[in-house]
C-alpha atoms as a PDB file:
ATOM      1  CA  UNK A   1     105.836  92.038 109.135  1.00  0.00           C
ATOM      2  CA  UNK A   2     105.007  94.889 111.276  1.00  0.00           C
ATOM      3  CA  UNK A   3     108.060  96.914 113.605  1.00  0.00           C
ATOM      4  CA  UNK A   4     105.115  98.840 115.507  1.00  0.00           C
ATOM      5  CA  UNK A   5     104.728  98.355 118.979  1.00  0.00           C
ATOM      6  CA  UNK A   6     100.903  98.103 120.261  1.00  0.00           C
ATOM      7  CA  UNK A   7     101.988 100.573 122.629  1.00  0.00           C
ATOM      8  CA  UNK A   8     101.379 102.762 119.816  1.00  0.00           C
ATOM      9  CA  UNK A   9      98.777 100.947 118.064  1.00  0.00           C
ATOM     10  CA  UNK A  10      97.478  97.650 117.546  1.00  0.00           C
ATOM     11  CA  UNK A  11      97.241  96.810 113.955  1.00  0.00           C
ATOM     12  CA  UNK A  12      95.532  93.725 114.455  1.00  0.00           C
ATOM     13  CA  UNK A  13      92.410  96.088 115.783  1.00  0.00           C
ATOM     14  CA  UNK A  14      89.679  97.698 113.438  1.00  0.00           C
ATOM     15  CA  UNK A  15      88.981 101.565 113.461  1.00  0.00           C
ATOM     16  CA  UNK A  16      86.729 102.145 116.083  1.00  0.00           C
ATOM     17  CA  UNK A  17      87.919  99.261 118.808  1.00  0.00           C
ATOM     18  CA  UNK A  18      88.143 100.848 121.755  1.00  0.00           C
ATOM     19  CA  UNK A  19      91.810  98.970 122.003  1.00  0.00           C
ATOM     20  CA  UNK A  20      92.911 100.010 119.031  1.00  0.00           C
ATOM     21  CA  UNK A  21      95.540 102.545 121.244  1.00  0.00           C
ATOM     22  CA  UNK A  22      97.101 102.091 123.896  1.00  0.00           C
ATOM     23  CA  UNK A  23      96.533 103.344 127.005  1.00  0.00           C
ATOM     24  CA  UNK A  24      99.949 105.526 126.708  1.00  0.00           C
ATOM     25  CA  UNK A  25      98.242 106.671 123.465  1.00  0.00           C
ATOM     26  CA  UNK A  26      94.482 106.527 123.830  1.00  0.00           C
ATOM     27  CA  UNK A  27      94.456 110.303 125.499  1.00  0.00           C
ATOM     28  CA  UNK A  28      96.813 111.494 123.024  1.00  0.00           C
ATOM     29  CA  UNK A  29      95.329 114.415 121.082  1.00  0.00           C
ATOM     30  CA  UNK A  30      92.760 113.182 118.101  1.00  0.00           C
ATOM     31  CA  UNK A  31      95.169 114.970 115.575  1.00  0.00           C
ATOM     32  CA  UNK A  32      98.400 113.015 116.714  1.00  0.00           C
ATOM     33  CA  UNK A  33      95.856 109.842 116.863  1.00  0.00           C
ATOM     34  CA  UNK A  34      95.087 110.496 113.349  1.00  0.00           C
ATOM     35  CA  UNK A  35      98.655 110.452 112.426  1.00  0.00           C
ATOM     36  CA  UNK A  36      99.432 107.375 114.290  1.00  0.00           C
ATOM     37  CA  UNK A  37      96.598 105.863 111.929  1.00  0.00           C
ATOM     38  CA  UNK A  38      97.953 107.626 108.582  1.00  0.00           C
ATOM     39  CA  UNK A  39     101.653 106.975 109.047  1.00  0.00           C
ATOM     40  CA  UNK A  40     101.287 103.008 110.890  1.00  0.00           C
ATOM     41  CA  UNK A  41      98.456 101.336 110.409  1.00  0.00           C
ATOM     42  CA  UNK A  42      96.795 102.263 107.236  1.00  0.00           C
ATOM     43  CA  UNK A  43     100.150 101.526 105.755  1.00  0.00           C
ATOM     44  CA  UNK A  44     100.557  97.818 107.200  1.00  0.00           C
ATOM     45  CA  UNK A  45      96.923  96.953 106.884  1.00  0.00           C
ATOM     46  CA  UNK A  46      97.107  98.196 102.708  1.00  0.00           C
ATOM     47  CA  UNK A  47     100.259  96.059 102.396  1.00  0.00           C
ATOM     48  CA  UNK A  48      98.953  92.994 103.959  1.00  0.00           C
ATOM     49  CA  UNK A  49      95.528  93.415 101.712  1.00  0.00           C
ATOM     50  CA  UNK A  50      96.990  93.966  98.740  1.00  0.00           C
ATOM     51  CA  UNK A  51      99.825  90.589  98.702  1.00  0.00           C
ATOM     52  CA  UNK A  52      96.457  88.799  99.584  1.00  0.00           C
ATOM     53  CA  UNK A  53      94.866  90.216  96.930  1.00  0.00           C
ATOM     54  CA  UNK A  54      97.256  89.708  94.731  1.00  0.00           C
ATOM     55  CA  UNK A  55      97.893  86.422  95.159  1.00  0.00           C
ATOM     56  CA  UNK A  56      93.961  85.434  95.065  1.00  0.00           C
ATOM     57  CA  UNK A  57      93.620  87.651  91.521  1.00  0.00           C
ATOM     58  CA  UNK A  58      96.037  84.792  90.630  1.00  0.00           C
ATOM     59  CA  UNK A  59      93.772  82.152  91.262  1.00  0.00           C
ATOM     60  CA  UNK A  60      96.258  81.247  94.491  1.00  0.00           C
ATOM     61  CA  UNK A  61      94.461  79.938  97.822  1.00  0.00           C
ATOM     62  CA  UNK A  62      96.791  82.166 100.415  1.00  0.00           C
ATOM     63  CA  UNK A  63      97.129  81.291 104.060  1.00  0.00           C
ATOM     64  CA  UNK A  64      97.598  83.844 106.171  1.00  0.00           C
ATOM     65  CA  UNK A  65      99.501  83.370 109.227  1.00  0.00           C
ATOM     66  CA  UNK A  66      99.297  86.273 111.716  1.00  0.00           C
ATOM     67  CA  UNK A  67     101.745  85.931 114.460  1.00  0.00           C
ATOM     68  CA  UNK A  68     101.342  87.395 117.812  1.00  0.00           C
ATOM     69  CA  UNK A  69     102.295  86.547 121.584  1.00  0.00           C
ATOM     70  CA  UNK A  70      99.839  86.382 124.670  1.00  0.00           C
ATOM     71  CA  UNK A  71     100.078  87.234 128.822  1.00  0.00           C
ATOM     72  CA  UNK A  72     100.989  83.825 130.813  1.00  0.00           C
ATOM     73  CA  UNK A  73      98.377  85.356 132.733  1.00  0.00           C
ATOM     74  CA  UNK A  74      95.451  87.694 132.779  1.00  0.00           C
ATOM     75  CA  UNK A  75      93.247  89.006 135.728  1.00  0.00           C
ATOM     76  CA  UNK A  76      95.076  86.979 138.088  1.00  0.00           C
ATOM     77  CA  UNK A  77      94.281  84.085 136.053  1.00  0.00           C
ATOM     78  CA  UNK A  78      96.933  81.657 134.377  1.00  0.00           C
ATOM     79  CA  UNK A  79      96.741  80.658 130.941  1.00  0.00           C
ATOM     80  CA  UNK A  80      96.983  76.917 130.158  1.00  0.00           C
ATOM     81  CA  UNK A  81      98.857  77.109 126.848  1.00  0.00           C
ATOM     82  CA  UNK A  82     101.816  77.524 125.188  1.00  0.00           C
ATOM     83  CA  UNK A  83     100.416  77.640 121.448  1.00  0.00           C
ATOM     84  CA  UNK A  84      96.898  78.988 120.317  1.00  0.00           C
ATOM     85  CA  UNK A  85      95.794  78.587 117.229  1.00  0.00           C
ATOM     86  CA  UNK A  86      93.175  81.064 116.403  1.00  0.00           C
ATOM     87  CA  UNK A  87      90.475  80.218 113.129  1.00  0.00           C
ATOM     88  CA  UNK A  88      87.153  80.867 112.554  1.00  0.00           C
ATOM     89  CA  UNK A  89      85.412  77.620 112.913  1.00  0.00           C
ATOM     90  CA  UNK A  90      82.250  78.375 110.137  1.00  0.00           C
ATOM     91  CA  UNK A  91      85.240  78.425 107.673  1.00  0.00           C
ATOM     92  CA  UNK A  92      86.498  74.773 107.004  1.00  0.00           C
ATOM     93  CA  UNK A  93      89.396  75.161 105.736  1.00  0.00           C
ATOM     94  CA  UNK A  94      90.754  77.038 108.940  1.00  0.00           C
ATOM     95  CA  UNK A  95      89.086  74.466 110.719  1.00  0.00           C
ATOM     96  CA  UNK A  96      91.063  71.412 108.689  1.00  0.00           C
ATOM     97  CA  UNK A  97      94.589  73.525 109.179  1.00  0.00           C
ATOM     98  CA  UNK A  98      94.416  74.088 112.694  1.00  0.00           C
ATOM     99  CA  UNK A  99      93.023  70.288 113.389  1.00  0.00           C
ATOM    100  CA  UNK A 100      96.493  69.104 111.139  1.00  0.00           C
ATOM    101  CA  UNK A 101      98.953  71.750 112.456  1.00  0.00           C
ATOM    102  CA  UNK A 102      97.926  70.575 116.022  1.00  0.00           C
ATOM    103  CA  UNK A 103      98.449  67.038 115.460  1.00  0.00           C
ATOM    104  CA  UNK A 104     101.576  67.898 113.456  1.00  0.00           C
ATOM    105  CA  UNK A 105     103.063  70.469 116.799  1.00  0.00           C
ATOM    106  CA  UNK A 106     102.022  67.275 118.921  1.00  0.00           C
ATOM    107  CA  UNK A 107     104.056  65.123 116.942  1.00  0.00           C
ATOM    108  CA  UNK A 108     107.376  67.035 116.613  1.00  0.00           C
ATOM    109  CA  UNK A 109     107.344  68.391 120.584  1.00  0.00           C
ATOM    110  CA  UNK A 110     104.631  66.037 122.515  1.00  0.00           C
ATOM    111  CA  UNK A 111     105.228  68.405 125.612  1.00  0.00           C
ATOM    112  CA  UNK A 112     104.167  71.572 123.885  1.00  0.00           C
ATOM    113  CA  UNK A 113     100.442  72.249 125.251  1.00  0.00           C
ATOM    114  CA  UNK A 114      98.780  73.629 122.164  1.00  0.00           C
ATOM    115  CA  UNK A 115      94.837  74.283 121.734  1.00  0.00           C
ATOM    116  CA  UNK A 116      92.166  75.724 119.306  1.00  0.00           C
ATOM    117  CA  UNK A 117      90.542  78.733 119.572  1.00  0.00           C
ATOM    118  CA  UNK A 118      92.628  79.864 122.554  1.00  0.00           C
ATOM    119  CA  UNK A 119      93.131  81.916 124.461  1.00  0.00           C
ATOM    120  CA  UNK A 120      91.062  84.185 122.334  1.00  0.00           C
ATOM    121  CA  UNK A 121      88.048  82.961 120.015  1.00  0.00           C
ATOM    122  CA  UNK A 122      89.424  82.753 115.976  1.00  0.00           C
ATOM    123  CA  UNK A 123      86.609  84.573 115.092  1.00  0.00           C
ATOM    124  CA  UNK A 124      87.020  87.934 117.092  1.00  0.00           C
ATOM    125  CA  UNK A 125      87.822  91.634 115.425  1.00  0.00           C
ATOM    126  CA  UNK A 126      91.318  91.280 114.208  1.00  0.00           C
ATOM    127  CA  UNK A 127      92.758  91.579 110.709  1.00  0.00           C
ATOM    128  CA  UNK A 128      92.236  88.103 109.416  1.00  0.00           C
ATOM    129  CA  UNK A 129      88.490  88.578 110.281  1.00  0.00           C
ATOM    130  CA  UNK A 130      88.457  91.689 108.029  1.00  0.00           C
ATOM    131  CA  UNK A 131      90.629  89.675 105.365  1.00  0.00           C
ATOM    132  CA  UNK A 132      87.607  86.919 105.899  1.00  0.00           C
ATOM    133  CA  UNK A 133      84.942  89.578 104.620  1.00  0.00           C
ATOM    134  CA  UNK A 134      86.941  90.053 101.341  1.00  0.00           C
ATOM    135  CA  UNK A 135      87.692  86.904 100.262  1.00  0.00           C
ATOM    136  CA  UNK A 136      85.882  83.695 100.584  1.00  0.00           C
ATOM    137  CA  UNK A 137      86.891  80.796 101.747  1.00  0.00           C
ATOM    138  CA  UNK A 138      87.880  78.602  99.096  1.00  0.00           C
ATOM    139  CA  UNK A 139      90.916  81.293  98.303  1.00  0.00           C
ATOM    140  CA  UNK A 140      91.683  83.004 101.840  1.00  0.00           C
ATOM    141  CA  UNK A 141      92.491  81.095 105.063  1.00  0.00           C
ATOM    142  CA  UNK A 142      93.237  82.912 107.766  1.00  0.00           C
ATOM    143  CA  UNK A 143      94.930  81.739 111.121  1.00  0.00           C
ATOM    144  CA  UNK A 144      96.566  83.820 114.358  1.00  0.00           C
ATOM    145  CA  UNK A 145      99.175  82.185 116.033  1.00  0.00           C
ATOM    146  CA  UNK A 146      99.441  82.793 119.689  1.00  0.00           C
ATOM    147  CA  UNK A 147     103.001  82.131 121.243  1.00  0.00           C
ATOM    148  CA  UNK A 148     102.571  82.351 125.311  1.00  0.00           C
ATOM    149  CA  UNK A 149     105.306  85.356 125.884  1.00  0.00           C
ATOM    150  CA  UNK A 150     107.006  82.919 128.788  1.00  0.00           C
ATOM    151  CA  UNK A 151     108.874  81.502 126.157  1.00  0.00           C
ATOM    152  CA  UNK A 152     109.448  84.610 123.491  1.00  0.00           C
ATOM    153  CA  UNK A 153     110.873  86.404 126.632  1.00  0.00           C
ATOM    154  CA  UNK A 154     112.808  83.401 127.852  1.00  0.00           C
ATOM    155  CA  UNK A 155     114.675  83.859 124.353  1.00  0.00           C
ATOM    156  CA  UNK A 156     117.529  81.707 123.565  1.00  0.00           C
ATOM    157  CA  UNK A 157     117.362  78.578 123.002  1.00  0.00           C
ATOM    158  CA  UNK A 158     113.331  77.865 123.741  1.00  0.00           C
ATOM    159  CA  UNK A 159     112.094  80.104 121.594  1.00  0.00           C
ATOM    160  CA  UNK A 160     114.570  79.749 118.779  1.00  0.00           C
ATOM    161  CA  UNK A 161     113.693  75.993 118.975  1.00  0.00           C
ATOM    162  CA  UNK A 162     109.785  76.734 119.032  1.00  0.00           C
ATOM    163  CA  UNK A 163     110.481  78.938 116.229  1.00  0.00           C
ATOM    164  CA  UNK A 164     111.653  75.826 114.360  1.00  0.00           C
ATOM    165  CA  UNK A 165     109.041  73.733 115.570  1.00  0.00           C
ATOM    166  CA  UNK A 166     106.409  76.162 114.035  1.00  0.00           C
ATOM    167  CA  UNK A 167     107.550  76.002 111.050  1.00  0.00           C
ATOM    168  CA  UNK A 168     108.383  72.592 110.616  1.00  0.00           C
ATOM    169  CA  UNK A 169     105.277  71.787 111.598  1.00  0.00           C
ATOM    170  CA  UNK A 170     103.349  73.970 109.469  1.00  0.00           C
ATOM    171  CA  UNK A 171     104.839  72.779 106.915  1.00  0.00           C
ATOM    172  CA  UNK A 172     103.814  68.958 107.688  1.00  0.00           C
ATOM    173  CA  UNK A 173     100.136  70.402 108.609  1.00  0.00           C
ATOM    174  CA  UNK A 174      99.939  71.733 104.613  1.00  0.00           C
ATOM    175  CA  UNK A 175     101.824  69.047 102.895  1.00  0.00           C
ATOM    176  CA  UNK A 176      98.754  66.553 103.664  1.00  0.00           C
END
């Protein structure tokens, strides 16, 4: 779990993406920059690459759930979800999860409007697509979840019950 803001950085961006700061950081010096990288995301991005390697040097399958929230609405556009589930779709496994995990969110809370590969593609730059060039499929599977930030900032009771829903659902999604 990650307590860095992508204000500072995004650490679900490689080196090199041009949104990998922010703009409050982007036109920060290149030695503060460098910092930024050394002291927050190198760190994370280590961490997160060595529990899935050690878990796969176990002979473990891990899925790896990468949680992050999206704008209700972008260039003047809304977005039609309140879930995204975000896989590569040349990767079957992903594929399989997402198709169960949406029928198992449908089942627990039939009003929730969840879709695939939205509102981003699964297979964009991102750390489970650099996690996906280490490990094959058969022992990584990796999957963003996209919460529409209407309901994390709502708070309360909303998001504490999507929270649940999530899980519980996940949970049904891998038990088949």
């Amino acid at each position: 779990m990650s307590t860095v803001s992508r204000l500072l950085i995004d650490l679900n961006r490689s080196i090199g993406h041009p949104q990998l700061f922010s703009p409050a950081t982007r036109g920060a010096p290149q030695d503060l920059r460098e910092q930024i990288v050394e002291r927050h995301y190198r760190p994370y991005r280590a961490h997160v690459e060595e529990l899935v390697e050690t878990a796969v040097s176990r002979g473990r399958r891990v899925i790896h759930i990468s949680s992050h929230s999206f704008t209700p609405a972008l260039n003047g556009k809304m977005r039609g979800a309140d879930v995204g589930l975000l896989y590569d779709p040349r990767r079957p496994g992903e594929a399989a999860l997402c198709a169960r995990w949406k029928v198992s969110l449908a089942a627990i809370a039939p009003r929730l409007r969840v879709r695939r590969n939205y509102p981003y593609a699964g297979k964009g730059d991102g750390l489970t697509a650099h996690l996906r060039r280490r490990f094959s499929p058969d022992a990584y599977v990796g999957i963003e979840l996209e919460v529409n930030q209407r309901i994390v900032l709502a708070a309360g009771p909303p998001w504490a019950a999507l929270r649940r829903t999530l899980i519980d659902s996940l949970r049904a999604a891998c038990a088949r």
